[in-house]
C-alpha atoms as a PDB file:
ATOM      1  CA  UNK A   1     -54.286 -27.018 -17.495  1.00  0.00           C
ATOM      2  CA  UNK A   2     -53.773 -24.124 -14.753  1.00  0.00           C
ATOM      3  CA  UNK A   3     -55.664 -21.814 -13.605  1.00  0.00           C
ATOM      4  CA  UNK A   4     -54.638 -18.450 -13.267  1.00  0.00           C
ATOM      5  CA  UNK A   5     -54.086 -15.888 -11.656  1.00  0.00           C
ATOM      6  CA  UNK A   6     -53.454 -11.973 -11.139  1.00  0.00           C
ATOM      7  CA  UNK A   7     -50.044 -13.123 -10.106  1.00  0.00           C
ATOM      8  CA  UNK A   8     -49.825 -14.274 -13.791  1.00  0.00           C
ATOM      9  CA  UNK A   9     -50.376 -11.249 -14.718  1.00  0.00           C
ATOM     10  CA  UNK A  10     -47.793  -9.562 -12.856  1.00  0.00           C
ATOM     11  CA  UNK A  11     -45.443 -11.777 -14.506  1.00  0.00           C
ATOM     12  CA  UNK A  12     -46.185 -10.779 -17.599  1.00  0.00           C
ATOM     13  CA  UNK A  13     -46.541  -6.877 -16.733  1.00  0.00           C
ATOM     14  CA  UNK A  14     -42.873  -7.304 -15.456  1.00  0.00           C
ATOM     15  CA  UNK A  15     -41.915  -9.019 -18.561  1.00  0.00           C
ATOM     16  CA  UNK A  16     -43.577  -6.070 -20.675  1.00  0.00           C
ATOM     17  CA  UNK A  17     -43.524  -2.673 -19.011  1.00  0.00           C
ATOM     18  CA  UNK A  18     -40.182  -1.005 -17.789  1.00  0.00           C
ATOM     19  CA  UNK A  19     -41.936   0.585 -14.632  1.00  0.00           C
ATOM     20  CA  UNK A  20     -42.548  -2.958 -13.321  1.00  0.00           C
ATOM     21  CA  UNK A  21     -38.884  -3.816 -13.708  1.00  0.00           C
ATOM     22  CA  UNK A  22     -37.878  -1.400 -11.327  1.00  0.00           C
ATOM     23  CA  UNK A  23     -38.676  -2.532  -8.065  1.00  0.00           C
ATOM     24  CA  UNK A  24     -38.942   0.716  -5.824  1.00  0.00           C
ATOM     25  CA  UNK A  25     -41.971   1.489  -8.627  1.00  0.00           C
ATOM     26  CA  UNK A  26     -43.878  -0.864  -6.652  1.00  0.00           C
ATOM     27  CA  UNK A  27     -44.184   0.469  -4.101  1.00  0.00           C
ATOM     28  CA  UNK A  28     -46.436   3.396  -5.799  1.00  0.00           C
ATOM     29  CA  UNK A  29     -49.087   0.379  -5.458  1.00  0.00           C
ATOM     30  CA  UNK A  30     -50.145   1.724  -2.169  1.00  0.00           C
ATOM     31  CA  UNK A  31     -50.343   5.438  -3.121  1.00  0.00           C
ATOM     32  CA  UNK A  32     -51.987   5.395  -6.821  1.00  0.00           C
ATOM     33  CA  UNK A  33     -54.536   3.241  -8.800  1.00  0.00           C
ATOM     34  CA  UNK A  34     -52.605   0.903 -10.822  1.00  0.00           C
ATOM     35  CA  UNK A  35     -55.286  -1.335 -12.942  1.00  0.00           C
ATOM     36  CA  UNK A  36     -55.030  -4.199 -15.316  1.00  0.00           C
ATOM     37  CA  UNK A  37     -57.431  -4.422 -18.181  1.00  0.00           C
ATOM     38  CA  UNK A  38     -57.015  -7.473 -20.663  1.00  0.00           C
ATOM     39  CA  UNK A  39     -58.638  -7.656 -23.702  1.00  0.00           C
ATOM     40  CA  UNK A  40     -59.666 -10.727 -26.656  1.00  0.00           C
ATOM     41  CA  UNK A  41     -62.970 -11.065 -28.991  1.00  0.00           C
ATOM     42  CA  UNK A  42     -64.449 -14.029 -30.492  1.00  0.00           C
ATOM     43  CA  UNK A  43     -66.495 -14.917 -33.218  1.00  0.00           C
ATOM     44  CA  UNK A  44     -63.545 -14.321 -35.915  1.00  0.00           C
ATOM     45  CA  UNK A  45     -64.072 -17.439 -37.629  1.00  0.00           C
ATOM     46  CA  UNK A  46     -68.147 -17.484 -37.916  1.00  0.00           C
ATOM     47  CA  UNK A  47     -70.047 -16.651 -40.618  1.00  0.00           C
ATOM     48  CA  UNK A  48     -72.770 -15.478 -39.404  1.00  0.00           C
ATOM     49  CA  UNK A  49     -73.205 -13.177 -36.042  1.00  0.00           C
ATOM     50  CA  UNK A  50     -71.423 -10.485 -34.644  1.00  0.00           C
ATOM     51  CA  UNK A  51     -67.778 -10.402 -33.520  1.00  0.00           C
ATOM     52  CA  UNK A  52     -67.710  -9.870 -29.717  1.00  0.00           C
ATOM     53  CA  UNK A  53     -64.645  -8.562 -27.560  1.00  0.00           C
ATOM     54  CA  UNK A  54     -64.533  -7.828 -23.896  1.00  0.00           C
ATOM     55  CA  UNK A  55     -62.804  -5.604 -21.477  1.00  0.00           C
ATOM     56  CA  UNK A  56     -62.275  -7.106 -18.559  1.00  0.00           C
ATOM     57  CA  UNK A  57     -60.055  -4.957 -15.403  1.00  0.00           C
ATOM     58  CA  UNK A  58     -59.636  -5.233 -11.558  1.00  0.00           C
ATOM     59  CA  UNK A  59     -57.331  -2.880  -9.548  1.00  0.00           C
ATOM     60  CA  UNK A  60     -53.500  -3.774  -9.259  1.00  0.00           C
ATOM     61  CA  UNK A  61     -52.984  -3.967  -5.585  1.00  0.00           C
ATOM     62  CA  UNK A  62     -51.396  -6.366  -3.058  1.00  0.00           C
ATOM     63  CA  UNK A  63     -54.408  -7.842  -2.231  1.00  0.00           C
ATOM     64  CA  UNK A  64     -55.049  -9.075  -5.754  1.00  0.00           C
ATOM     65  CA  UNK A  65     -51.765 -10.477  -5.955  1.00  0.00           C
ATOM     66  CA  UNK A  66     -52.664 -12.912  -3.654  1.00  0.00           C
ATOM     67  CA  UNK A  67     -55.270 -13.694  -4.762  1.00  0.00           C
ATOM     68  CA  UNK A  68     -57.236 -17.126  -6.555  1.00  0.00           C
ATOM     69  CA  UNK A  69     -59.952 -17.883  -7.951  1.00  0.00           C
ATOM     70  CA  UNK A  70     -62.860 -19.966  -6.681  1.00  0.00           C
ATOM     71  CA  UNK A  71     -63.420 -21.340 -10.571  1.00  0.00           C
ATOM     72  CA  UNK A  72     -61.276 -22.532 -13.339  1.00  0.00           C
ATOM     73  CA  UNK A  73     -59.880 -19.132 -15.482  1.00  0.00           C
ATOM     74  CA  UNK A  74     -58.300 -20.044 -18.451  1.00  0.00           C
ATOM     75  CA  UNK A  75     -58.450 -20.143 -22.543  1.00  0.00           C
ATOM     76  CA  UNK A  76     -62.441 -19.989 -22.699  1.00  0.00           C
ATOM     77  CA  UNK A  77     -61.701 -22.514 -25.666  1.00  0.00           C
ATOM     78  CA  UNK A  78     -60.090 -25.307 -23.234  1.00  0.00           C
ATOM     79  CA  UNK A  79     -63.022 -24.895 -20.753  1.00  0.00           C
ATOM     80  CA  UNK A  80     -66.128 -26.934 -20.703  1.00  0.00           C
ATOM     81  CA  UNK A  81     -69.431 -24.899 -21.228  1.00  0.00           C
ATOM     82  CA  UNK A  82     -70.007 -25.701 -16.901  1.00  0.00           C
ATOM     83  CA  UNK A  83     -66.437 -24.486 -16.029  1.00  0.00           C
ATOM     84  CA  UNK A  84     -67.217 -21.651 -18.688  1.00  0.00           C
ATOM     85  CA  UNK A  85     -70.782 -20.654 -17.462  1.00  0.00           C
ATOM     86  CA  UNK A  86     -69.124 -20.932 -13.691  1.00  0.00           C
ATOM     87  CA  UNK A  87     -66.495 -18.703 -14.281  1.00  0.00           C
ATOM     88  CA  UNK A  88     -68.427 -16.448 -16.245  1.00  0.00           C
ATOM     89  CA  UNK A  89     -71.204 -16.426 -13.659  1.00  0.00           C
ATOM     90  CA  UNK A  90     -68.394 -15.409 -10.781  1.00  0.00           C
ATOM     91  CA  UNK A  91     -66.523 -12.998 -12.947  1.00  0.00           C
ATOM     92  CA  UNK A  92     -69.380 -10.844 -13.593  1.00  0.00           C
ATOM     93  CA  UNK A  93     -70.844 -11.404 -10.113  1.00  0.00           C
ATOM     94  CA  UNK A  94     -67.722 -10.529  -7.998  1.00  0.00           C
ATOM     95  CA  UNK A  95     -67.447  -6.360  -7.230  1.00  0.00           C
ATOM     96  CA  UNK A  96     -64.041  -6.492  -7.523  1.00  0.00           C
ATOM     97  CA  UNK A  97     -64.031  -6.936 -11.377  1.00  0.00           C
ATOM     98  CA  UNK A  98     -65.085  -4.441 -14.032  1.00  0.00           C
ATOM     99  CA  UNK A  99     -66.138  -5.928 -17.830  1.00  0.00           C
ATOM    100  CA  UNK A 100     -67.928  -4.471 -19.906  1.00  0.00           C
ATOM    101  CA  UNK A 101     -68.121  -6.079 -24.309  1.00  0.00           C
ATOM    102  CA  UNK A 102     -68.305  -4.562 -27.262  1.00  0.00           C
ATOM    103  CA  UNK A 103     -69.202  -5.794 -30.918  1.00  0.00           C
ATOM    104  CA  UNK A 104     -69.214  -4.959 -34.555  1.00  0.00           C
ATOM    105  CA  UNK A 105     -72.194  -6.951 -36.269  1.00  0.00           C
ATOM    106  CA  UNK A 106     -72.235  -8.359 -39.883  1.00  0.00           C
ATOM    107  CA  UNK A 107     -73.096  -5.256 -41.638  1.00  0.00           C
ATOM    108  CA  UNK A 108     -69.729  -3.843 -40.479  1.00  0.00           C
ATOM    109  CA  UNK A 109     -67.616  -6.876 -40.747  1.00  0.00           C
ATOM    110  CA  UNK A 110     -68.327  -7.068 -44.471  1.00  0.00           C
ATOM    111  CA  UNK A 111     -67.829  -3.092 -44.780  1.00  0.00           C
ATOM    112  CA  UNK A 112     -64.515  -2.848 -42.952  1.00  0.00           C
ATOM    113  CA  UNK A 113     -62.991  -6.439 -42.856  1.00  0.00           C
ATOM    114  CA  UNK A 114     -62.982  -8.877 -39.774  1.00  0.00           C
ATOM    115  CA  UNK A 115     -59.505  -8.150 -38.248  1.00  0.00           C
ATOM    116  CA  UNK A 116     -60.883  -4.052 -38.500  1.00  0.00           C
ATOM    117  CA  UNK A 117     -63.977  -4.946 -36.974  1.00  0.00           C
ATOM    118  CA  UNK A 118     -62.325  -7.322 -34.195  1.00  0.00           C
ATOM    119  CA  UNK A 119     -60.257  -4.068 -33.190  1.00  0.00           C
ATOM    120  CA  UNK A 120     -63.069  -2.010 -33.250  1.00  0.00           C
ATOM    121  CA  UNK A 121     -64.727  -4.052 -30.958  1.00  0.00           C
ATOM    122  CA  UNK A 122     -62.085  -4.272 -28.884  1.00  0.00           C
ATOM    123  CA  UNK A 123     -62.526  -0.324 -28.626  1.00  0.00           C
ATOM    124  CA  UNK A 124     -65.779  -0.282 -28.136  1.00  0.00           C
ATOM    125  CA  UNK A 125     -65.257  -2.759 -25.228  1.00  0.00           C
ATOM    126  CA  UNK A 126     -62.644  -0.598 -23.431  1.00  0.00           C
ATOM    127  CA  UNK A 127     -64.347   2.426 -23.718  1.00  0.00           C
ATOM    128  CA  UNK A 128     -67.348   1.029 -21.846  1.00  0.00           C
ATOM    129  CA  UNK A 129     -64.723  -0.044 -19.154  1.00  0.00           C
ATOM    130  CA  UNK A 130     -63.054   2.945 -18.860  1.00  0.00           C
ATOM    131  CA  UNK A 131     -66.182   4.779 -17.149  1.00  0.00           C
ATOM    132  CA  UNK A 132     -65.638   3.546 -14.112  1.00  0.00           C
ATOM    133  CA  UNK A 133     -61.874   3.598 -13.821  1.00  0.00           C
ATOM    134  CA  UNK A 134     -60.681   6.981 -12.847  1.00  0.00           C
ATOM    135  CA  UNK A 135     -58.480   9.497 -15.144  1.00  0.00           C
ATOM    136  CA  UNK A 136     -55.697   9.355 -12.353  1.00  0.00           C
ATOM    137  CA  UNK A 137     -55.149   5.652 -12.674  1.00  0.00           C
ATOM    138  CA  UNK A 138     -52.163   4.297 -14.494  1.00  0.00           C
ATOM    139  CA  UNK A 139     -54.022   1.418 -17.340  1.00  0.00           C
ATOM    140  CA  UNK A 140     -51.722  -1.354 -18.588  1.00  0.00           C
ATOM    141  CA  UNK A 141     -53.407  -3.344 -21.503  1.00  0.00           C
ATOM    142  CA  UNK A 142     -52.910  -6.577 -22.142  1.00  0.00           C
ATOM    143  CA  UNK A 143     -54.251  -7.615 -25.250  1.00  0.00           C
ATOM    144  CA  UNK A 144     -54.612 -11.542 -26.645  1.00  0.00           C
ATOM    145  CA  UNK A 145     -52.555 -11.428 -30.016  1.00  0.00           C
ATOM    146  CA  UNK A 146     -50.424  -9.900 -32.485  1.00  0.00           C
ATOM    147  CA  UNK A 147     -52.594  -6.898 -33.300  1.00  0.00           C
ATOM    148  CA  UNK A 148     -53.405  -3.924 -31.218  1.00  0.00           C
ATOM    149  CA  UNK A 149     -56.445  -1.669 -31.563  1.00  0.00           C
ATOM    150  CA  UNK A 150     -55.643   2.193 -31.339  1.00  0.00           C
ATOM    151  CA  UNK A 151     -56.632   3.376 -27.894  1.00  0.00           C
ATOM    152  CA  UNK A 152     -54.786   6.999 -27.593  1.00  0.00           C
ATOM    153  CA  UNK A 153     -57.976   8.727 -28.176  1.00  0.00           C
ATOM    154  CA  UNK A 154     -59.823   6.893 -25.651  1.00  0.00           C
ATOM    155  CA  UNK A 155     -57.146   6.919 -23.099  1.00  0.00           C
ATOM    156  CA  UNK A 156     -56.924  10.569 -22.793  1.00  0.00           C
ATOM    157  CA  UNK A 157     -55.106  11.866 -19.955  1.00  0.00           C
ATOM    158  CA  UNK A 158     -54.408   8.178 -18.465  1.00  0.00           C
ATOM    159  CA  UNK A 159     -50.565   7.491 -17.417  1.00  0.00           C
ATOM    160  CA  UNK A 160     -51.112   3.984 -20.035  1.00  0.00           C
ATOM    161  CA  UNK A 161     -49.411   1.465 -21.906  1.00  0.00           C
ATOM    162  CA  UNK A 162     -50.421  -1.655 -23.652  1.00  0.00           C
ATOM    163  CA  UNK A 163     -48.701  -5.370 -24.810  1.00  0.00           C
ATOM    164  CA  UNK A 164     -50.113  -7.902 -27.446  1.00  0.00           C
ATOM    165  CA  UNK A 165     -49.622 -11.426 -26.090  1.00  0.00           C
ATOM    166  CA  UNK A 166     -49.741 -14.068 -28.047  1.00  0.00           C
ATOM    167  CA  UNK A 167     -52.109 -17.264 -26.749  1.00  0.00           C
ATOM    168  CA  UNK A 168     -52.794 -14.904 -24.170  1.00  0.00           C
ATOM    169  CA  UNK A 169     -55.803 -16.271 -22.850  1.00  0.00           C
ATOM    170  CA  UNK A 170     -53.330 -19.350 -21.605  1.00  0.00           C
ATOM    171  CA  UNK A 171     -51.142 -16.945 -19.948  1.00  0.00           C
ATOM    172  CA  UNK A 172     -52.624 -14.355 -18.733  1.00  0.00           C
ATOM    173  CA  UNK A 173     -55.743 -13.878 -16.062  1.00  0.00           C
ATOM    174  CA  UNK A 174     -57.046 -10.889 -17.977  1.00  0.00           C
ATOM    175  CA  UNK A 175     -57.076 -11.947 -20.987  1.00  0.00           C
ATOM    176  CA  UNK A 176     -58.641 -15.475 -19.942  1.00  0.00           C
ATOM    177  CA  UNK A 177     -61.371 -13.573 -18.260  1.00  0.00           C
ATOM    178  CA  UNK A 178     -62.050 -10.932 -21.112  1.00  0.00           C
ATOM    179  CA  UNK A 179     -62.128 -14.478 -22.866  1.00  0.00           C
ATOM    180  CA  UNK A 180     -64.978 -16.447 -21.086  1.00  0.00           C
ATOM    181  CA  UNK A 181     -66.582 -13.033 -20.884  1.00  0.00           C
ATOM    182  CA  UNK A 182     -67.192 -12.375 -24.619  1.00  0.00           C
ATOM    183  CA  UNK A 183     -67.514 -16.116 -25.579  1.00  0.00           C
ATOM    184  CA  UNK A 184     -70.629 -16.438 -22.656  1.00  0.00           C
ATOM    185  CA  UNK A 185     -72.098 -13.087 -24.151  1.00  0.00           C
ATOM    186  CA  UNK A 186     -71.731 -13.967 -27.705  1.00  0.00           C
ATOM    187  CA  UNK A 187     -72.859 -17.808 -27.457  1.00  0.00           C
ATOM    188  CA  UNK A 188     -76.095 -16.350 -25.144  1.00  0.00           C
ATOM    189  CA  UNK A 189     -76.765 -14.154 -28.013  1.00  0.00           C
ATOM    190  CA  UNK A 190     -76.694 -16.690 -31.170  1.00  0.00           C
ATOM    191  CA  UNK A 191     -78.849 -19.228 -29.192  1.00  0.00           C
ATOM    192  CA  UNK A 192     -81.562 -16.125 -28.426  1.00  0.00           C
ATOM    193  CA  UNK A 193     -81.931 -15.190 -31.625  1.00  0.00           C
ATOM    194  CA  UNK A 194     -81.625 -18.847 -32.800  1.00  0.00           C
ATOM    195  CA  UNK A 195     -84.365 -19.548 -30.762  1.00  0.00           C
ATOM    196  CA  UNK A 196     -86.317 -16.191 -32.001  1.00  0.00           C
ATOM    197  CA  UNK A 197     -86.363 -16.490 -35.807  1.00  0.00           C
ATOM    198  CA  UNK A 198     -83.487 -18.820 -37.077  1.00  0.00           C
ATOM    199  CA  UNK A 199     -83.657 -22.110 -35.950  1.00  0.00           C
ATOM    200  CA  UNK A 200     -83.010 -24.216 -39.113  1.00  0.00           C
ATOM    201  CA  UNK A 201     -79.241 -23.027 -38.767  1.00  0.00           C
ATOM    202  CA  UNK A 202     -78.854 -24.767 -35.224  1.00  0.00           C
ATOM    203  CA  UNK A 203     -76.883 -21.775 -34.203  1.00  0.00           C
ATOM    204  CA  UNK A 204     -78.395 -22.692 -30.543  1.00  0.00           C
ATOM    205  CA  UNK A 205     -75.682 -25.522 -30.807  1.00  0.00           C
ATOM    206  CA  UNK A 206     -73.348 -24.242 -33.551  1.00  0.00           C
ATOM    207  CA  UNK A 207     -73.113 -20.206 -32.579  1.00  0.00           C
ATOM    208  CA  UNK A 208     -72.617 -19.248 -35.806  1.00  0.00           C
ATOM    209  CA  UNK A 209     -69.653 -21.173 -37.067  1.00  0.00           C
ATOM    210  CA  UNK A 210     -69.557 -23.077 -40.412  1.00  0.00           C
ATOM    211  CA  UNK A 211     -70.672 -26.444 -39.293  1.00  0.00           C
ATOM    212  CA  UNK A 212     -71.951 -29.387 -41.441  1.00  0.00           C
ATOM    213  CA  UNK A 213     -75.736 -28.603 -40.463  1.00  0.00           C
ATOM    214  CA  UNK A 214     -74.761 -24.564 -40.798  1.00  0.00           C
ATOM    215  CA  UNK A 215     -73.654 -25.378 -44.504  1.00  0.00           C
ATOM    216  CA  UNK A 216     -76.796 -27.437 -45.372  1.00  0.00           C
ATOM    217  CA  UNK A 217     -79.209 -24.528 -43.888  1.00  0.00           C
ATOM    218  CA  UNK A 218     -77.796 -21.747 -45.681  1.00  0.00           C
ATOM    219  CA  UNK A 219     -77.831 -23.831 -49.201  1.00  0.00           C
ATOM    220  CA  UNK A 220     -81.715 -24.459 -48.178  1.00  0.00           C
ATOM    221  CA  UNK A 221     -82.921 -21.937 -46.884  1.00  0.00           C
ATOM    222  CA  UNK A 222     -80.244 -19.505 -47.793  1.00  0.00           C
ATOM    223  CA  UNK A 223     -78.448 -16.071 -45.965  1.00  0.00           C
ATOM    224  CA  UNK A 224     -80.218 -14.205 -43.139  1.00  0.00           C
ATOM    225  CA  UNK A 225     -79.492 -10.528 -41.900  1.00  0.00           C
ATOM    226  CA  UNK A 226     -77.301 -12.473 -39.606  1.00  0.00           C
ATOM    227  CA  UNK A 227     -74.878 -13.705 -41.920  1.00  0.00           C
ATOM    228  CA  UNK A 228     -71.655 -11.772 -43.311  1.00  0.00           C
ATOM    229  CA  UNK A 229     -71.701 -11.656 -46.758  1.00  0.00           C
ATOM    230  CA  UNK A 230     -68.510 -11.391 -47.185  1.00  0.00           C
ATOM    231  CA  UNK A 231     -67.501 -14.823 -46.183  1.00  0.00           C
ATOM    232  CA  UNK A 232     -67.621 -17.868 -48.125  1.00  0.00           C
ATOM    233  CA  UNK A 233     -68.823 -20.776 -46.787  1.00  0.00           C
ATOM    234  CA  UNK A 234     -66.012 -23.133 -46.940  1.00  0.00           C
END
C-alpha cells in the first residue's frame, strides 16, 4: 500500500483536465491560485446514522508538489483506526489544508434516497470549503466515484472543473484525505451518541452498519430516530 501524494494528484489532474496537458499552462502556478479539492462520503451502507462527506483542498503550487506526508494517506478503509486517527489528527492540524464535512441525516436519506443524499452531502461539504478559497482561484474537483453532485450554483464565478474517479481514495491524495476526514467525523459521532442514549446497538464498535449484534438490537429493542427507515435490515 502507498502513500500518497499531491504529486498523485497532479497525475491525475493531467490525465483529466486539458489545461494541465499543456505545459506552458503551468506556469500560471506562480501568478494565480490554482487549488485542488477532493471529495468522498461514507456511511452509504449503514442503516442507521447520517451519511457524511468531506471537502478536503490545499493550494496547487510547486511547493506542494514536492511535498509528503508525515502519516500514511490512503483509502481510509485500508488504514488501521491508529494510521486513521494519525492522519486525521495531522490533516486537520496542518494550516496548509482546508476541510470542512457535510451530512444528510436519516430523515433525509429515507425522503430523497441514499445516492441523493450522498451528493447532497457532498454539496454541503464543498460549500463550507469554498469560504475560504477565493472567487479568483481556478477549483479542480476530484470526486471518489462514478457520480457527480451538481456544483454550478455553488461555484459561481470560479474558473472550475471537476472528474469522478473511480477507487479514488487509492489514487488520489484528495480524495484519500476527504476520506479519513469524513470516516474520523462520522465514526466520532456514532460512538457519542452511542455512548449518550443507544448503547444496546454497539454502534461505539459497529458505527452504524448492519452487524450481527446491530441486527439482534434492533429486533429487541427495535428502530431509534437514528435509524433510516427506509432500509431493510438484511
Amino acid at each position: 500500500m502507498k502513500n500518497l501524494s499531491p504529486q498523485d494528484d497532479l497525475r491525475l489532474l493531467e490525465d483529466r483536465f486539458s489545461f494541465f496537458k499543456d505545459p506552458h499552462s503551468l506556469n500560471s502556478i506562480k501568478t494565480h491560485e490554482h487549488w485542488v479539492l477532493g471529495l468522498d462520503e461514507v456511511g452509504r451502507g449503514c442503516v442507521a446514522g447520517p451519511v457524511t462527506a468531506s471537502a478536503f483542498a490545499y493550494r496547487f503550487n510547486e511547493k506542494s508538489l514536492l511535498w509528503n506526508s508525515p502519516y500514511r494517506v490512503f483509502d481510509s478503509k485500508k488504514l488501521s483506526q491508529k494510521q486513521r486517527f494519525e492522519a486525521f489528527s495531522f490533516l486537520k492540524s496542518e494550516p496548509k489544508f482546508l476541510s470542512q464535512v457535510g451530512e444528510c441525516s436519516p430523515e433525509e436519506i429515507d425522503d430523497i434516497n441514499i445516492l441523493q443524499a450522498s451528493l447532497l452531502a457532498m454539496q454541503r461539504a464543498t460549500e463550507l470549503c469554498l469560504k475560504n478559497i477565493p472567487e479568483s482561484s481556478s477549483v479542480w474537483i476530484l470526486i471518489d466515484g462514478n457520480k457527480a453532485p451538481a456544483m454550478g450554483e455553488l461555484m459561481g464565478p470560479r474558473n472550475w472543473q471537476q472528474a469522478t474517479i473511480v477507487k479514488g481514495d487509492s489514487k488520489s491524495f484528495a480524495i484519500a484525505s476527504a476520506s479519513i476526514v469524513a470516516k474520523e467525523t462520522r465514526d466520532s459521532f456514532m460512538k457519542k451518541i452511542a455512548a449518550d442514549v443507544h448503547e444496546d446497538f454497539a454502534w461505539s464498535s459497529n458505527v452504524g452498519y448492519p452487524t450481527p449484534a446491530h441486527k439482534m438490537a434492533t429486533q429487541t429493542h427495535g428502530l431509534t430516530q437514528w435509524h433510516r427507515k427506509s432500509f431493510k435490515m438484511k
